[in-house]
N, C-alpha and C. Protein backbone atom coordinates (compact mmCIF):
# COMPACT_ATOMS: atom_id res chain seq x y z
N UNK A 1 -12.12 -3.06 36.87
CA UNK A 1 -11.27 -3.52 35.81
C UNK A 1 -10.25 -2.42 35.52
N UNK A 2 -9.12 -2.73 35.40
CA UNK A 2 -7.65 -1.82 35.39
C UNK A 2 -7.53 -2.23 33.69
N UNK A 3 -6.88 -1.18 33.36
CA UNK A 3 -5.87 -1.56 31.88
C UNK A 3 -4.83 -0.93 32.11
N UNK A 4 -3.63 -1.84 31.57
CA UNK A 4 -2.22 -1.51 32.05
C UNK A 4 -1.59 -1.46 30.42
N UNK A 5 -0.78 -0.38 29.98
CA UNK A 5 -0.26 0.13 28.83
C UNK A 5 0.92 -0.43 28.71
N UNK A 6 1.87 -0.94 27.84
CA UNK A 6 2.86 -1.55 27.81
C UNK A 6 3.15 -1.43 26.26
N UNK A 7 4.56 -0.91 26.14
CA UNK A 7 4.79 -1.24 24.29
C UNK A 7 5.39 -2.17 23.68
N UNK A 8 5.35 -2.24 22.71
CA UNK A 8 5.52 -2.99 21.98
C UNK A 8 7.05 -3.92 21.65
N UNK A 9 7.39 -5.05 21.78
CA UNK A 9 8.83 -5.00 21.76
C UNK A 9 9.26 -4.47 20.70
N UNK A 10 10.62 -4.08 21.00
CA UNK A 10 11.71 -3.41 20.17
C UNK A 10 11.39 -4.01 18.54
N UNK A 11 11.27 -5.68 18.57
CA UNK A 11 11.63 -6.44 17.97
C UNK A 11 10.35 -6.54 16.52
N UNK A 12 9.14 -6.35 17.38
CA UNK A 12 8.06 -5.65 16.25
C UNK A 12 8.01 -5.01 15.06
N UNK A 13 7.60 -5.02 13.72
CA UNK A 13 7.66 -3.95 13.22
C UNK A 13 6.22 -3.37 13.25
N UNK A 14 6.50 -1.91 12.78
CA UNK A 14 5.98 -0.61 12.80
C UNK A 14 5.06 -1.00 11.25
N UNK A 15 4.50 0.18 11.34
CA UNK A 15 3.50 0.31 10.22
C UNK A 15 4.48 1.32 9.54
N UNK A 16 4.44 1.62 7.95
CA UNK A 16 4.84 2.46 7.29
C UNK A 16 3.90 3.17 6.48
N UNK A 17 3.66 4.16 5.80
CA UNK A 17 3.07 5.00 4.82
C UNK A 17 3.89 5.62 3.94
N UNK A 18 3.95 5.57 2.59
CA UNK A 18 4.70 5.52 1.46
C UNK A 18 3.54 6.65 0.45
N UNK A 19 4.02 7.76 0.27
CA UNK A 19 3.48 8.50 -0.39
C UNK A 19 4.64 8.88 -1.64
N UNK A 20 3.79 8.43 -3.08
CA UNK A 20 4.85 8.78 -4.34
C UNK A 20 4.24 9.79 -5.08
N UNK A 21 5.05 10.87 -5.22
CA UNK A 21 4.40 12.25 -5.85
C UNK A 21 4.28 12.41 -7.57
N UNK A 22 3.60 13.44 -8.04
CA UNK A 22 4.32 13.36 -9.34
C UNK A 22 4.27 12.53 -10.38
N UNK A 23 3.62 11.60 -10.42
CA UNK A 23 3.90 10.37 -11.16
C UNK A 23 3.59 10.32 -12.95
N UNK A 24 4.76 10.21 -13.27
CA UNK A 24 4.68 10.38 -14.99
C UNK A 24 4.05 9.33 -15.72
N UNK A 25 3.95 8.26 -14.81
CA UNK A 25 3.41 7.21 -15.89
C UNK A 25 1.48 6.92 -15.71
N UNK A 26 1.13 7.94 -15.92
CA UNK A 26 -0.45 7.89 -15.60
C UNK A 26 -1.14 6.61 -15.61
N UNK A 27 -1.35 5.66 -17.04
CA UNK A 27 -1.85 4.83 -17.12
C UNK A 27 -1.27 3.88 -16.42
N UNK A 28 -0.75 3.62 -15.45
CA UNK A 28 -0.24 3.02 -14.20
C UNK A 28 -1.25 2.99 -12.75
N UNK A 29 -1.45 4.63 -13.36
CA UNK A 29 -2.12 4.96 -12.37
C UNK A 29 -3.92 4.47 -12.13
N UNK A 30 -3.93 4.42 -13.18
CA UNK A 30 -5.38 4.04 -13.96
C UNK A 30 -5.77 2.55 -13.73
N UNK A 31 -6.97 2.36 -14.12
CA UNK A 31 -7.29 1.17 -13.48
C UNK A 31 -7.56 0.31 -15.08
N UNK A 32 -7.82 1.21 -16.34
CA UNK A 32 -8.37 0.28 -17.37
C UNK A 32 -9.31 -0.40 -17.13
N UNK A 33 -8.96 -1.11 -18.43
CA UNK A 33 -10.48 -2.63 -18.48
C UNK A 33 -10.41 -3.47 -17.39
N UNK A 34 -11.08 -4.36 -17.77
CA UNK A 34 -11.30 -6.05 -16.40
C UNK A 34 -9.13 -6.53 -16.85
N UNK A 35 -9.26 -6.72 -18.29
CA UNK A 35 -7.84 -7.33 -18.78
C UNK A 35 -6.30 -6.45 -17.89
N UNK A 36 -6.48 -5.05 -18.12
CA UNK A 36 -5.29 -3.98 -17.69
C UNK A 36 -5.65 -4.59 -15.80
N UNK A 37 -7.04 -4.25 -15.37
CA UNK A 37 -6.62 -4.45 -13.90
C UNK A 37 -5.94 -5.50 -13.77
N UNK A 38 -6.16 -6.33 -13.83
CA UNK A 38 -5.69 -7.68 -14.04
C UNK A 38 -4.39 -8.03 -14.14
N UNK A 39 -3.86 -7.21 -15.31
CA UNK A 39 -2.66 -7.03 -15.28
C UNK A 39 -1.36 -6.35 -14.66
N UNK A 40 -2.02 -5.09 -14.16
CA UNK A 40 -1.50 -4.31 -13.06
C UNK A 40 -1.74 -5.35 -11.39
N UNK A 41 -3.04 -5.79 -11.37
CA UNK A 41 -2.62 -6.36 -9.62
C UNK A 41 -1.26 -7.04 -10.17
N UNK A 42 -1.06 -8.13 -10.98
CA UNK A 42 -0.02 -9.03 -11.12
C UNK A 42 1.69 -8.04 -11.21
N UNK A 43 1.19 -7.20 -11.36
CA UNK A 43 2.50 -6.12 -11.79
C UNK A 43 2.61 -6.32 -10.50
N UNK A 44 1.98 -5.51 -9.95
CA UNK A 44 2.21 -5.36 -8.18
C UNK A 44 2.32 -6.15 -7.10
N UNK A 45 1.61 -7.19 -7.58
CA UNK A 45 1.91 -8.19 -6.80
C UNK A 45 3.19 -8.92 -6.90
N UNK A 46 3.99 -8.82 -8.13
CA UNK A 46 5.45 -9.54 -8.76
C UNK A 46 6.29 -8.28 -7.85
N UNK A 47 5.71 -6.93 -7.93
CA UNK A 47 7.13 -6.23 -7.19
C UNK A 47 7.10 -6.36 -5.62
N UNK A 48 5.65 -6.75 -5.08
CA UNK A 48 6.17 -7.28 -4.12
C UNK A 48 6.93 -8.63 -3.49
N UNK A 49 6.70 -9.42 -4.62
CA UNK A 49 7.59 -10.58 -4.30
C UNK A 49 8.68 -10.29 -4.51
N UNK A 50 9.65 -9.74 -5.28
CA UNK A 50 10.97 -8.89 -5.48
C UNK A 50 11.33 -8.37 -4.59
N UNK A 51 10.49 -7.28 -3.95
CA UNK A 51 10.75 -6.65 -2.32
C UNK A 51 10.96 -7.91 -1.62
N UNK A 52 10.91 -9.14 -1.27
CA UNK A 52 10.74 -10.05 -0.21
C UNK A 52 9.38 -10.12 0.45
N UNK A 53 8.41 -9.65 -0.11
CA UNK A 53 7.16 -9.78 0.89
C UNK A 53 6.51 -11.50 0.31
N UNK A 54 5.94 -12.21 0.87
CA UNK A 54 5.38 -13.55 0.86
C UNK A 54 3.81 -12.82 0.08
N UNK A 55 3.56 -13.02 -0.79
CA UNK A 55 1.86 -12.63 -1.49
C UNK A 55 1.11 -13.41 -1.33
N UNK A 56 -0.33 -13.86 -0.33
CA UNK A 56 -0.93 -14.51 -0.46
C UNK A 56 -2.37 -14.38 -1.01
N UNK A 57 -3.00 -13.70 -0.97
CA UNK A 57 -3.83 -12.76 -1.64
C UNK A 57 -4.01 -11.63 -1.94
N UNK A 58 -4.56 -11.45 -3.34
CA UNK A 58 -5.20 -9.60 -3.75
C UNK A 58 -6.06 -9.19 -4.60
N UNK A 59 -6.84 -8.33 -4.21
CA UNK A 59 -7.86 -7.44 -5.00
C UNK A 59 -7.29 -6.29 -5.38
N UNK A 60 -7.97 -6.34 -6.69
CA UNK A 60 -7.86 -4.47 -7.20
C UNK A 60 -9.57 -4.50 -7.53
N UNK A 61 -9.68 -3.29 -6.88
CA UNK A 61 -11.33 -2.02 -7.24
C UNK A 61 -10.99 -1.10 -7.81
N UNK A 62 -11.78 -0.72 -8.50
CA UNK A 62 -11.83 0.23 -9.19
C UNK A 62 -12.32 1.50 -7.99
N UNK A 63 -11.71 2.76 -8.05
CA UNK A 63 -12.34 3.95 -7.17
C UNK A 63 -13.00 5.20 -7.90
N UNK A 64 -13.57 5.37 -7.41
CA UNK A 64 -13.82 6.88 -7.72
C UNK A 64 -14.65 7.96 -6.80
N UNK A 65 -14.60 8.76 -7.41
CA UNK A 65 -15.29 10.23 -6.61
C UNK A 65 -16.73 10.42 -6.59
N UNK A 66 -17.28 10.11 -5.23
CA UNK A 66 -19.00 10.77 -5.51
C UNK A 66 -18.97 11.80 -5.35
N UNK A 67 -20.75 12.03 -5.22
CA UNK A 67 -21.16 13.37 -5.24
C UNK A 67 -20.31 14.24 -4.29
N UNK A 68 -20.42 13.45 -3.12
CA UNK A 68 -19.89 14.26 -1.76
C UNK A 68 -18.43 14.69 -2.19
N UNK A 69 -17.63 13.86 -2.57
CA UNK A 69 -16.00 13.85 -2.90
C UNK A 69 -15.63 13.06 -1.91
N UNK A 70 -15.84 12.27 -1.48
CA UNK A 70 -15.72 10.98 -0.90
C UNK A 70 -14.66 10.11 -1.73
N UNK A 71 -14.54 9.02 -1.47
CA UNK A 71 -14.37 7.70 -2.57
C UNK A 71 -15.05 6.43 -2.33
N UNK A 72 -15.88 6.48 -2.03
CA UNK A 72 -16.91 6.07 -1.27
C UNK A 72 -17.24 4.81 -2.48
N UNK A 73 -17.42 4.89 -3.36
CA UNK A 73 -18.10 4.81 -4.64
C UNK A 73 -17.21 4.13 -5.51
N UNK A 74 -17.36 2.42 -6.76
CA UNK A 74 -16.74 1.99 -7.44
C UNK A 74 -17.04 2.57 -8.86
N UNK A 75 -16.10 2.70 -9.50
CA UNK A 75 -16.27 3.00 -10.88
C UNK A 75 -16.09 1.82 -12.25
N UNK A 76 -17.02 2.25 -12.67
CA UNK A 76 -16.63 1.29 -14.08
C UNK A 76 -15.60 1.91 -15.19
N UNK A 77 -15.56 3.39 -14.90
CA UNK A 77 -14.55 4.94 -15.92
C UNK A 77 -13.26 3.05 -15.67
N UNK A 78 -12.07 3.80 -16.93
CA UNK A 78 -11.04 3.14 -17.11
C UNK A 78 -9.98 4.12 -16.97
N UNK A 79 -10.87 5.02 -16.77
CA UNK A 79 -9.47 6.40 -16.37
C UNK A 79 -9.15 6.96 -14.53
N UNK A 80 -10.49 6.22 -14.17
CA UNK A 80 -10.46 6.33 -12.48
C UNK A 80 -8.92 5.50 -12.08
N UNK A 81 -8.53 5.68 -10.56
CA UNK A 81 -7.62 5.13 -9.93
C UNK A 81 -7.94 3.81 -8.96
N UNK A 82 -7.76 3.55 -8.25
CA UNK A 82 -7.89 1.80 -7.59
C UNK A 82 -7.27 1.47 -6.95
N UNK A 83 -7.97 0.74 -5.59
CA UNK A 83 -7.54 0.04 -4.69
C UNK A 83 -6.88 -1.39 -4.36
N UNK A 84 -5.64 -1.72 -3.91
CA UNK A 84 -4.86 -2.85 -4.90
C UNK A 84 -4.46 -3.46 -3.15
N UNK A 85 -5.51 -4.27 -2.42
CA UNK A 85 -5.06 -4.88 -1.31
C UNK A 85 -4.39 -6.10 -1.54
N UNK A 86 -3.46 -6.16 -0.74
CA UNK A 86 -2.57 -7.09 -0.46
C UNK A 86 -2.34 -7.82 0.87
N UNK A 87 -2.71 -9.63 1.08
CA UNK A 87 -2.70 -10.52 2.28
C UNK A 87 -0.99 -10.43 2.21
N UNK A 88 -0.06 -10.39 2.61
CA UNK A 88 1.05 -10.66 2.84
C UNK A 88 1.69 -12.04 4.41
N UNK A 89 2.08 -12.45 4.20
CA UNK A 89 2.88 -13.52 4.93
C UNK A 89 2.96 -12.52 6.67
N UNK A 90 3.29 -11.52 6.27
CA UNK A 90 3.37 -10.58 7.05
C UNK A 90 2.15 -9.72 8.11
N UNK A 91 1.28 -10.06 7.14
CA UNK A 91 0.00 -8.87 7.42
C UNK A 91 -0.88 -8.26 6.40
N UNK A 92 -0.41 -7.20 5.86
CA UNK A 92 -0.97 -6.48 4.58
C UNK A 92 -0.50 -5.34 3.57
N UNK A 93 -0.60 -4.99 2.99
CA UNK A 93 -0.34 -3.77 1.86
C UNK A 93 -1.28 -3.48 1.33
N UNK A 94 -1.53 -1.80 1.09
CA UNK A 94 -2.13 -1.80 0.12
C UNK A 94 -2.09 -0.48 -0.52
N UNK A 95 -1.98 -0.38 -1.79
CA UNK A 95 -1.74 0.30 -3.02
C UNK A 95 -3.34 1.39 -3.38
N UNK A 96 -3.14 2.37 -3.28
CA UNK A 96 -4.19 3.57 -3.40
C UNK A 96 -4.01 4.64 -4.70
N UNK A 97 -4.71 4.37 -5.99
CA UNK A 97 -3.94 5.41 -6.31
C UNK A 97 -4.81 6.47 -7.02
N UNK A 98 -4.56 7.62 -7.26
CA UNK A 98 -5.11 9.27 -7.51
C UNK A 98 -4.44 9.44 -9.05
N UNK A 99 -5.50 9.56 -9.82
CA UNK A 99 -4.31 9.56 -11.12
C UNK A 99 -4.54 10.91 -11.27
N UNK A 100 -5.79 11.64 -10.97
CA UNK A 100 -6.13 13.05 -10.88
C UNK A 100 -4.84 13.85 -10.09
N UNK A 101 -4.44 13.52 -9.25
CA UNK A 101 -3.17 14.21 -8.65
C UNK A 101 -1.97 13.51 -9.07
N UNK A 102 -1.93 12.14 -9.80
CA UNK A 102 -0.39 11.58 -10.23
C UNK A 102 -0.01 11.18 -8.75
N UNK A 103 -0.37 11.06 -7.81
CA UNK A 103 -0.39 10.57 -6.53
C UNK A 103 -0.42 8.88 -6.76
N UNK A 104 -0.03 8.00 -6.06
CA UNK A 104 -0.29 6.95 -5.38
C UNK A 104 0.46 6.99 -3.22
N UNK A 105 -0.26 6.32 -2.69
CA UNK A 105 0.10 5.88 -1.49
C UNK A 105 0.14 4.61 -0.96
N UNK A 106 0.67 3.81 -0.09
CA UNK A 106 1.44 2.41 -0.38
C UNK A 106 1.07 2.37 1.48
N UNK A 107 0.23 1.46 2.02
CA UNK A 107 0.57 1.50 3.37
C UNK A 107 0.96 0.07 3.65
N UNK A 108 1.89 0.04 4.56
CA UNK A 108 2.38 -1.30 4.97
C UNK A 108 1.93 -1.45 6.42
N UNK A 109 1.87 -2.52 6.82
CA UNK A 109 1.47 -3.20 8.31
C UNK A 109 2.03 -4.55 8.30
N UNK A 110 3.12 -4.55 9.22
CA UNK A 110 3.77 -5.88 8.96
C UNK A 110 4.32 -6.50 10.24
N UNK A 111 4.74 -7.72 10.52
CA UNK A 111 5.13 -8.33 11.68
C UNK A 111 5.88 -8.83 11.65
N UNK A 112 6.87 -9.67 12.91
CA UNK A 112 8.08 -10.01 12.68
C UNK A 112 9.62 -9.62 12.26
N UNK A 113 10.44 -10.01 11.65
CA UNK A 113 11.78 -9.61 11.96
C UNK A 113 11.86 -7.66 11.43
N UNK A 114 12.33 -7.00 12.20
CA UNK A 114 11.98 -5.35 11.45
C UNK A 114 12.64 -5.13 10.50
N UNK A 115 14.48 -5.80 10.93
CA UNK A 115 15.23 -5.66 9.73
C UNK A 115 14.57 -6.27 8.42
N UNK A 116 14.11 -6.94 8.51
CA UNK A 116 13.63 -8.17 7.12
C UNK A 116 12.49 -6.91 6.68
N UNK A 117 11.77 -6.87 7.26
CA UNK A 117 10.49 -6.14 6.78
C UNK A 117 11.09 -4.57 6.46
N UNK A 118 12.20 -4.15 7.07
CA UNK A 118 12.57 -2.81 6.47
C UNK A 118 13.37 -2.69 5.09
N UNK A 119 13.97 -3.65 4.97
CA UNK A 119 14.58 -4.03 3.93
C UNK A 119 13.57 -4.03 2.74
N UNK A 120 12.72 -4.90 2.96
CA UNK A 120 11.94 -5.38 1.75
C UNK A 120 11.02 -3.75 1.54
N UNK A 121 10.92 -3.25 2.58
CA UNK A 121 9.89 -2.27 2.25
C UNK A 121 11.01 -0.75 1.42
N UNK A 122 11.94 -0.94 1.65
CA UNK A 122 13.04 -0.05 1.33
C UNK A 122 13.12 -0.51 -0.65
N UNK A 123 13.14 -1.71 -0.58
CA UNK A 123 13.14 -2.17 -2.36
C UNK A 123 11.86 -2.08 -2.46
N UNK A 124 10.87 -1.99 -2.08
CA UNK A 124 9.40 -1.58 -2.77
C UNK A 124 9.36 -0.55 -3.07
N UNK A 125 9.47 0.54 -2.20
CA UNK A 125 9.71 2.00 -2.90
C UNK A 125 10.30 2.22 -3.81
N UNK A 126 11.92 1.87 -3.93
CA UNK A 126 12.67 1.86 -4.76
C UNK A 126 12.21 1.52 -6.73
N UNK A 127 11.26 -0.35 -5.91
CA UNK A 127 10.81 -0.32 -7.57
C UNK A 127 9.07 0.17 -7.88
N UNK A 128 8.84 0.86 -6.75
CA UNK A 128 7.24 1.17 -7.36
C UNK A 128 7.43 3.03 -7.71
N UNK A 129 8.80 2.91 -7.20
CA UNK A 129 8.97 4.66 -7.70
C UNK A 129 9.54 4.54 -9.28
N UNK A 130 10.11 3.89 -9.76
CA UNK A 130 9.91 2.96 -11.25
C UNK A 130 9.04 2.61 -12.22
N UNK A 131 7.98 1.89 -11.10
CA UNK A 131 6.99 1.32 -11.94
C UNK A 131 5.67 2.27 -12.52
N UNK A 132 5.65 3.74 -11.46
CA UNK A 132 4.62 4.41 -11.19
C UNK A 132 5.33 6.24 -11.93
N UNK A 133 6.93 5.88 -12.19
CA UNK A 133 7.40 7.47 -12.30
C UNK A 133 7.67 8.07 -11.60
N UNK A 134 7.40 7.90 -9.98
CA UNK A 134 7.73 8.83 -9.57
C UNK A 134 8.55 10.18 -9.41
N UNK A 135 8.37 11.57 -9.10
CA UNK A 135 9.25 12.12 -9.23
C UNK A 135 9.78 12.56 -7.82
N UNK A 136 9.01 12.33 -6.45
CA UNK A 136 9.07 12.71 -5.12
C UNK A 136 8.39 11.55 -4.61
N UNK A 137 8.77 11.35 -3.34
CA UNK A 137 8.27 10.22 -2.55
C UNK A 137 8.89 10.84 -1.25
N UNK A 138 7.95 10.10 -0.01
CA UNK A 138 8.27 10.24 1.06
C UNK A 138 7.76 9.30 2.00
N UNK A 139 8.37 8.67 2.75
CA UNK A 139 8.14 7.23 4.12
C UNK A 139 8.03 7.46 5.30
N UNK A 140 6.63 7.20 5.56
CA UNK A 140 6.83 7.87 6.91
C UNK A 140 6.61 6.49 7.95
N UNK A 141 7.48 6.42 8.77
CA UNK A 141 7.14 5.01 10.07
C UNK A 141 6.32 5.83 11.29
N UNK A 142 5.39 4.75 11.55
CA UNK A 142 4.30 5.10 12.09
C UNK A 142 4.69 4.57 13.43
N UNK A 143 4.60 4.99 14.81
CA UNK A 143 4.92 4.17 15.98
C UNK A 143 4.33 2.94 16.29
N UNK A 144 5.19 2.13 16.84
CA UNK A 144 3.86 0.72 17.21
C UNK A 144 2.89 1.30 18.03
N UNK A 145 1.96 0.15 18.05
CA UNK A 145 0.83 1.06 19.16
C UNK A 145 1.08 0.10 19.99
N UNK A 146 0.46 0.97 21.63
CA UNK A 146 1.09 -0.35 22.87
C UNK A 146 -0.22 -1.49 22.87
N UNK A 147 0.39 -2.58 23.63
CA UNK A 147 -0.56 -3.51 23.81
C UNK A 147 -1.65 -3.05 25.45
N UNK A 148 -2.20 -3.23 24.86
CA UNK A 148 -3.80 -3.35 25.98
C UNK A 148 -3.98 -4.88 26.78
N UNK A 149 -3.81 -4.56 27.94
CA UNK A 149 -4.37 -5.63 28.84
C UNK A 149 -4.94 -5.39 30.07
N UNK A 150 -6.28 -6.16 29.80
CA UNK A 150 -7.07 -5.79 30.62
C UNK A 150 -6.98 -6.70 31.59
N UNK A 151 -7.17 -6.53 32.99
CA UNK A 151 -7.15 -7.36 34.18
C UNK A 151 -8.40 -7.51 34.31
């Protein structure tokens, strides 16, 4: 059995990673009660429909730190940070955030037209560096990975 490496068309998009530094608006960052999560997925989920992304499903968890320093572990704290996945039309998103560092990180995985998907991901930053305070941010595009075929 051979495997032959081949990339990805041009026409693909890439994965992105969205790291926002700094962030002044803490309780953003925070996960709150059952009511605040609740209210934050819908935050996030509205700025991604604004970006152009299609929302078809999402969870927010609550995170936190075990023993190890992991994040291994859900919290019931209202001051912990949270995991905010997103089904997109596209693929997925999803929203990570550190309120201990004022950190959040944003990863995208998306398919189809690149311009369309760069665009929309260009106004997500734009309004989650808004929604979150940011004071630094940085985007990093990740290479496609090649396709695998096995004979």
């Amino acid at each position: 059995m051979s495997v032959v490496h081949t990339a990805l068309p041009e026409s693909d998009s890439p994965l992105w990673r969205i790291g926002l530094y700094h962030c002044k608006r803490v309780a953003r960052l925070q996960v709150g009660n059952r009511l605040a999560a609740k209210d934050t997925a819908e935050r996030l989920d509205n700025l991604l429909l604004l970006a152009g992304f299609s929302v078809i499903r999402s969870a927010i968890r609550r995170r936190a730190p075990s023993a190890q320093g992991d994040f291994d572990t859900y919290s019931k704290e209202s001051e912990h940070g949270y995991t905010h996945k997103v089904s997109i039309g596209q693929s997925s998103i999803v929203f990570h955030t550190y309120p201990e560092w004022g950190t959040v990180t944003i990863s995208i995985e998306t398919c189809g037209d690149l311009a369309y998907c760069r665009n929309a991901m260009h106004k997500l930053v734009d309004s989650s560096k808004l929604f979150f305070g940011a004071v630094e941010f940085i985007v990093v595009e990740a290479p496609a990975l090649p396709l695998v075929y096995r004979k």
